[in-house]
Protein backbone atom coordinates (compact mmCIF):
# COMPACT_ATOMS: atom_id res chain seq x y z
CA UNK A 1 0.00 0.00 0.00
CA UNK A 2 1.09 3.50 -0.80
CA UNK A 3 2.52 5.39 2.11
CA UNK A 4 1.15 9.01 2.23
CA UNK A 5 1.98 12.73 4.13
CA UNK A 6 -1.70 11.20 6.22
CA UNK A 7 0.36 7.98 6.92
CA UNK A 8 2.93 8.94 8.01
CA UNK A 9 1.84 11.83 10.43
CA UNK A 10 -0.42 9.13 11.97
CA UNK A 11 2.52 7.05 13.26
CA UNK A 12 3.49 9.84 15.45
CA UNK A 13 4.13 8.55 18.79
CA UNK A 14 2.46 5.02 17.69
CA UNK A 15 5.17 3.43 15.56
CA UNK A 16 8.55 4.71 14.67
CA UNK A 17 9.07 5.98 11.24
CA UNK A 18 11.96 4.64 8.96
CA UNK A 19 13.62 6.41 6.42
CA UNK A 20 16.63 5.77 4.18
CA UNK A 21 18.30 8.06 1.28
CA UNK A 22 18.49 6.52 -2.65
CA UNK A 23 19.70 8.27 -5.54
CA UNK A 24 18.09 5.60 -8.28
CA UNK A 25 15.67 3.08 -9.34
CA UNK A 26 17.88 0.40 -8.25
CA UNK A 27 18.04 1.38 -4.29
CA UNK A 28 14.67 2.88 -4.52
CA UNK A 29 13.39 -0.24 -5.24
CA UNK A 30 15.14 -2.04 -2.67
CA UNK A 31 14.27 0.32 0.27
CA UNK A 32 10.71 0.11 -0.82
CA UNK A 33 10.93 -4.00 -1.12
CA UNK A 34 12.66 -3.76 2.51
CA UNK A 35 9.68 -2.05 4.06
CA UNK A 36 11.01 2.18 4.23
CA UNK A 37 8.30 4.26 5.02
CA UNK A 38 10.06 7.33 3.20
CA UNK A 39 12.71 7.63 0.78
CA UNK A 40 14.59 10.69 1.05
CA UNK A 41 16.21 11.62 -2.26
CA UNK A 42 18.91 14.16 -0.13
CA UNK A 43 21.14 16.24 -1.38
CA UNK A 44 23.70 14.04 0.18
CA UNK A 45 23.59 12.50 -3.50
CA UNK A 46 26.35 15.12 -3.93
CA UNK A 47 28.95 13.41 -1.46
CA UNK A 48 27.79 9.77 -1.86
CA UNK A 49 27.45 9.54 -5.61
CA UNK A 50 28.57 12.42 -7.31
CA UNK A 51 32.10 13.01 -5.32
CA UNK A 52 31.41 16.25 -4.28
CA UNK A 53 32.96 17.18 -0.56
CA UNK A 54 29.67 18.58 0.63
CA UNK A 55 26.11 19.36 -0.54
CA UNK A 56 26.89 22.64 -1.80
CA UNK A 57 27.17 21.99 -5.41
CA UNK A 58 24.24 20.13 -5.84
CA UNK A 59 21.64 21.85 -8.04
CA UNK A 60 18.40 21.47 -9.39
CA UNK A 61 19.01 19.30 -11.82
CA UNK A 62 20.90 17.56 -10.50
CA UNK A 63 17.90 16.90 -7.84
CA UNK A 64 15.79 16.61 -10.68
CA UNK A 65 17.29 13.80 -12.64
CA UNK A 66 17.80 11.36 -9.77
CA UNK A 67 14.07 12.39 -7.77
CA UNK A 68 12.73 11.59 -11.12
CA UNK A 69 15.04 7.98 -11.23
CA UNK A 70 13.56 7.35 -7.75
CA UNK A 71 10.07 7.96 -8.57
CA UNK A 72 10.08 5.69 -11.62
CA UNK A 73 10.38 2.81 -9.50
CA UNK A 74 7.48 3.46 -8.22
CA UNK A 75 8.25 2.87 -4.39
CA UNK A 76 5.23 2.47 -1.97
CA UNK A 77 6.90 4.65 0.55
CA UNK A 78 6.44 8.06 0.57
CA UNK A 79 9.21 9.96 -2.24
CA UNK A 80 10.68 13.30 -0.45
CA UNK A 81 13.08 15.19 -2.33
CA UNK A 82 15.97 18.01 -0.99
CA UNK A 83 15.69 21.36 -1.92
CA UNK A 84 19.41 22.04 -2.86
CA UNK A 85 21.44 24.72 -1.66
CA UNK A 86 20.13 28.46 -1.37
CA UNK A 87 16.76 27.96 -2.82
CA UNK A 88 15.11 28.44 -0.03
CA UNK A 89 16.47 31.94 0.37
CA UNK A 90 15.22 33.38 -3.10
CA UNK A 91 11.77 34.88 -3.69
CA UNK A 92 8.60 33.06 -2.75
CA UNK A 93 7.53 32.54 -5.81
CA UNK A 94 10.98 30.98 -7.37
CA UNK A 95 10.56 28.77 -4.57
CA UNK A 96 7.42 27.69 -5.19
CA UNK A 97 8.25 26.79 -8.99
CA UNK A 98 11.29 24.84 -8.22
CA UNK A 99 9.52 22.94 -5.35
CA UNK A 100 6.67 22.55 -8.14
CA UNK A 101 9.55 21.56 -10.53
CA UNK A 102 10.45 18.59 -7.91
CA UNK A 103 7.04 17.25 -7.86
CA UNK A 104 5.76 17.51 -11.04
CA UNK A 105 8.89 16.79 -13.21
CA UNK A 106 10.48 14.84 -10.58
CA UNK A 107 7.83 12.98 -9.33
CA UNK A 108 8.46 13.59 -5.52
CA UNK A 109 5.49 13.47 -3.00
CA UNK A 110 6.98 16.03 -0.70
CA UNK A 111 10.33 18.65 -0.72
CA UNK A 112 12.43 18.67 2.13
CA UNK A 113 14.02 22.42 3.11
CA UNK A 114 16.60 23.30 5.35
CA UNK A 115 15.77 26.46 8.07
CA UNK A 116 13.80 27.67 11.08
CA UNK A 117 11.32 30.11 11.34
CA UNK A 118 12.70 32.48 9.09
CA UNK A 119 11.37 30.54 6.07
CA UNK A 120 7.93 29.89 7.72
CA UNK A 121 6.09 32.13 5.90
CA UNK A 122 7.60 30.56 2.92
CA UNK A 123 6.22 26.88 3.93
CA UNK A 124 2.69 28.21 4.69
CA UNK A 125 2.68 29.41 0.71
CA UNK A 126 4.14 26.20 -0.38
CA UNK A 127 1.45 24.05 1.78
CA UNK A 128 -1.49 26.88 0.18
CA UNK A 129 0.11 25.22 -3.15
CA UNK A 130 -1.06 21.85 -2.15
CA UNK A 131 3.39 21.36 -1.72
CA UNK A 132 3.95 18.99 1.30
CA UNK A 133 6.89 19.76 3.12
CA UNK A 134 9.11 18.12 5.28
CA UNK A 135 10.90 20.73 7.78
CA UNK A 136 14.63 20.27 8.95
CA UNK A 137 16.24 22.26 11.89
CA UNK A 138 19.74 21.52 13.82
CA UNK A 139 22.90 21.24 11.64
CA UNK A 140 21.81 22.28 8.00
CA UNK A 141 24.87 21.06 5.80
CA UNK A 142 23.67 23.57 3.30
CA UNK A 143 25.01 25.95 5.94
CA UNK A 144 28.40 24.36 6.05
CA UNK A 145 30.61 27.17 4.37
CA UNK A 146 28.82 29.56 6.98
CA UNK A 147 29.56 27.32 9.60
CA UNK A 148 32.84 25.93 8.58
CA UNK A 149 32.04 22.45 9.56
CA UNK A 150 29.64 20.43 11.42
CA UNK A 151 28.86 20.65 15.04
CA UNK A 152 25.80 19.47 17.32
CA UNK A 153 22.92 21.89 18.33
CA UNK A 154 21.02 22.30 21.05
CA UNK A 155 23.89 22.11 24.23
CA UNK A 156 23.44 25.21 25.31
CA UNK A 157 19.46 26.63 26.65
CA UNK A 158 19.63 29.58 24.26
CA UNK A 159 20.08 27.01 21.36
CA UNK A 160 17.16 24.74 22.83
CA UNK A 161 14.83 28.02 23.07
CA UNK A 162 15.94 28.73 19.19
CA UNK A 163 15.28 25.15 18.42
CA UNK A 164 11.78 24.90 20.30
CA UNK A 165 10.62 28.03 18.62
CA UNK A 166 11.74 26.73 15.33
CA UNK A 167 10.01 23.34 15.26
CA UNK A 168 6.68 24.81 16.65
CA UNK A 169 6.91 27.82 14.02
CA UNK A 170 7.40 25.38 11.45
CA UNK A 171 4.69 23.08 12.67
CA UNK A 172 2.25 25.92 13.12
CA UNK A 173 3.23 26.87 9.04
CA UNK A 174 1.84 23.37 7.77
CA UNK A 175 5.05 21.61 7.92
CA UNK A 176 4.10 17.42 7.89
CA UNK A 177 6.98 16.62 9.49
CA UNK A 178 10.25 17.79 10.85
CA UNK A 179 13.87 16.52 10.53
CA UNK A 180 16.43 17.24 13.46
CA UNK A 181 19.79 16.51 12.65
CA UNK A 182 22.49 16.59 14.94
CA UNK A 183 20.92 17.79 17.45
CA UNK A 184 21.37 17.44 21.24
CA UNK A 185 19.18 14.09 22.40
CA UNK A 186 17.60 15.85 25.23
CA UNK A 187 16.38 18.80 23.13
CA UNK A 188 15.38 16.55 20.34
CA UNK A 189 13.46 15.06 22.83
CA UNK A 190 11.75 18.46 24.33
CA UNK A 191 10.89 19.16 20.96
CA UNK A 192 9.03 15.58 20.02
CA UNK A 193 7.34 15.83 22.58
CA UNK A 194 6.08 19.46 22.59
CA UNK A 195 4.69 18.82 18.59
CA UNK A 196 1.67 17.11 16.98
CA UNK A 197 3.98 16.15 13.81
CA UNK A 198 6.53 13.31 13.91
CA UNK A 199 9.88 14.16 14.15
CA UNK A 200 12.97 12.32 12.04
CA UNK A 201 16.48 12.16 13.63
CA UNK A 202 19.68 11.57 12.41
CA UNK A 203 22.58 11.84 15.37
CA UNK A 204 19.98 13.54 17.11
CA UNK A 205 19.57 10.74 20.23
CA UNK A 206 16.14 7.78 20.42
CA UNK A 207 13.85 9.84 21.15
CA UNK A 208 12.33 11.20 17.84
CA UNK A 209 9.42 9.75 16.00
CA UNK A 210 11.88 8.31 13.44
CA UNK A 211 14.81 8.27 12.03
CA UNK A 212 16.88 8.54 8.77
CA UNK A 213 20.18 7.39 7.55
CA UNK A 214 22.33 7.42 4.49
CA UNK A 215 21.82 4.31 2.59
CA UNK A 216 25.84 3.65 1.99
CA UNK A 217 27.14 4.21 5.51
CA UNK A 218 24.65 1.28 6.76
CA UNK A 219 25.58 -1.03 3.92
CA UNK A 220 29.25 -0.50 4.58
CA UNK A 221 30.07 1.89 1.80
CA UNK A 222 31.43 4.18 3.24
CA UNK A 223 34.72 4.62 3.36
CA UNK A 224 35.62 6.97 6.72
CA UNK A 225 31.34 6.76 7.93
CA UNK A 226 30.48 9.37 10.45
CA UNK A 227 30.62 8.63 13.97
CA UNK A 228 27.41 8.22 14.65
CA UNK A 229 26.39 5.23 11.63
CA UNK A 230 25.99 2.08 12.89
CA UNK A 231 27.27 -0.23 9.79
CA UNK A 232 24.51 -2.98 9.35
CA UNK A 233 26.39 -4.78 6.24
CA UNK A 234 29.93 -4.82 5.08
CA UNK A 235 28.95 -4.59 0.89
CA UNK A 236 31.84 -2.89 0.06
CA UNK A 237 33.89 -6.20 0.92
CA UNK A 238 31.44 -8.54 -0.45
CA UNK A 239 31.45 -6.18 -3.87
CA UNK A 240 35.63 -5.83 -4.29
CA UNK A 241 35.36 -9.43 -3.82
CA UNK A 242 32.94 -9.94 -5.88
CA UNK A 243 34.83 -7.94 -8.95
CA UNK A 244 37.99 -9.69 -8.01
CA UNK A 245 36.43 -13.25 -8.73
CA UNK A 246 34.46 -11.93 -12.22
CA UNK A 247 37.96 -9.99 -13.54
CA UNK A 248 39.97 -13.72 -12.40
CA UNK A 249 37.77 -15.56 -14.56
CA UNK A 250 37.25 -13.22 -17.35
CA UNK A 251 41.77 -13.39 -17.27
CA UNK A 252 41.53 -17.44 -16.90
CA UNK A 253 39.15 -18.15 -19.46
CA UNK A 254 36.81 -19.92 -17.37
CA UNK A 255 34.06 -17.48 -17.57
CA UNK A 256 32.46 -17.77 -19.74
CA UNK A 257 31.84 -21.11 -20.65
């Protein structure tokens, strides 16, 4: 059955939510098969696939062309899509057209967008346009030239009061759901609790609604994963090996026969 925006709001504080990046039709269509209740199509694309040190240079069409690879395998769960880097910031109505672009062209069910409250009125538009949007708050990696690296939010309480407004602003905009990421455990928790939409973590502590990882660092991908990914297979050993035994019979002759 098709997961929807309804679905997956009602699982808040009833059953966790699980959600898992893919780039393609191939991954799509295993997360799907495995049981994800959302496929996030992140901008992450840019350091997992692509090569790229950070998210920065992803762009729209670049979100375009591989939303629009995970949509054609036609996943039951629920197709979001990242809102690459500084879109957000331009005028309401570019935003709306390239969110617009995502789901109509793309095929995503929902847009993911990095900010707080100072892109609320933005989100309220978007949701007006029948756009569903998934909200994220804590580290933004968009951010990370700003920043000049990554760090956990929420230690101190003038972060937590920042955070708290954030996710309720955000929530009171028409925001479906809301992403923390990297963000201290207890405050993650705070805000759960405090909202009627489910919350997604990643390195943001147990007790959100839900939480999301990058498909690569739990299949063992990964190279130098971040601390915080627990590795659940070890597929880049089983592929090298794999490719070793094809190439030695391709060079003995004994495939194929």
């Amino acid at each position: 059955m098709k997961i929807t925006t309804k679905a997956i709001k009602s699982k808040k504080s009833r059953e966790r939510i699980t959600m898992i990046t893919a780039y393609d039709a191939l991954f799509a269509r295993l997360a799907s098969e495995a049981g994800a209740d959302i496929i996030l199509v992140g901008d992450s694309l840019g350091n997992v696939v692509l090569g790229y040190e950070s998210t920065i240079p992803v762009t729209m069409g670049m979100m375009l062309h591989h939303t629009s690879a995970v949509s054609r395998a036609k996943p039951e769960s629920l197709v979001v899509a990242d809102l690459p880097f500084a879109r957000a910031q331009r005028s309401c109505e570019s935003l709306i057209d390239d969110c617009a672009r995502l789901v109509q062209d793309g095929g995503a069910e929902a847009v993911k967008i990095e900010g707080g409250a100072s892109i609320a009125q933005k989100i309220e538009k978007l949701s007006e346009s029948g756009i569903a949007v998934m909200a994220h708050i804590g580290l933004q990696p968009q951010q990370y030239l700003k920043l000049g690296g990554y760090r956990k939010f929420g230690k101190t309480p003038e972060e937590r009061a920042i955070l708290m407004r954030d996710a309720k602003t955000l929530e009171s905009a028409g925001a479906f759901a809301l992403l923390m990421e990297m963000t201290d455990p207890q405050a993650a928790s705070e805000i759960t609790s405090e909202l009627s939409i489910p919350t997604i973590g990643i390195a943001s502590g147990s007790g959100c609604d839900g939480q999301v990882m990058v498909f690569a660092d739990i299949l063992g991908f990964t190279q130098n994963p971040p601390a915080f990914a627990k590795k659940f297979a070890d597929l880049h050993t089983d592929v090298i090996k794999a490719y070793k035994t094809y190439f030695d019979e391709v060079r003995s002759g004994k495939y194929p026969q």
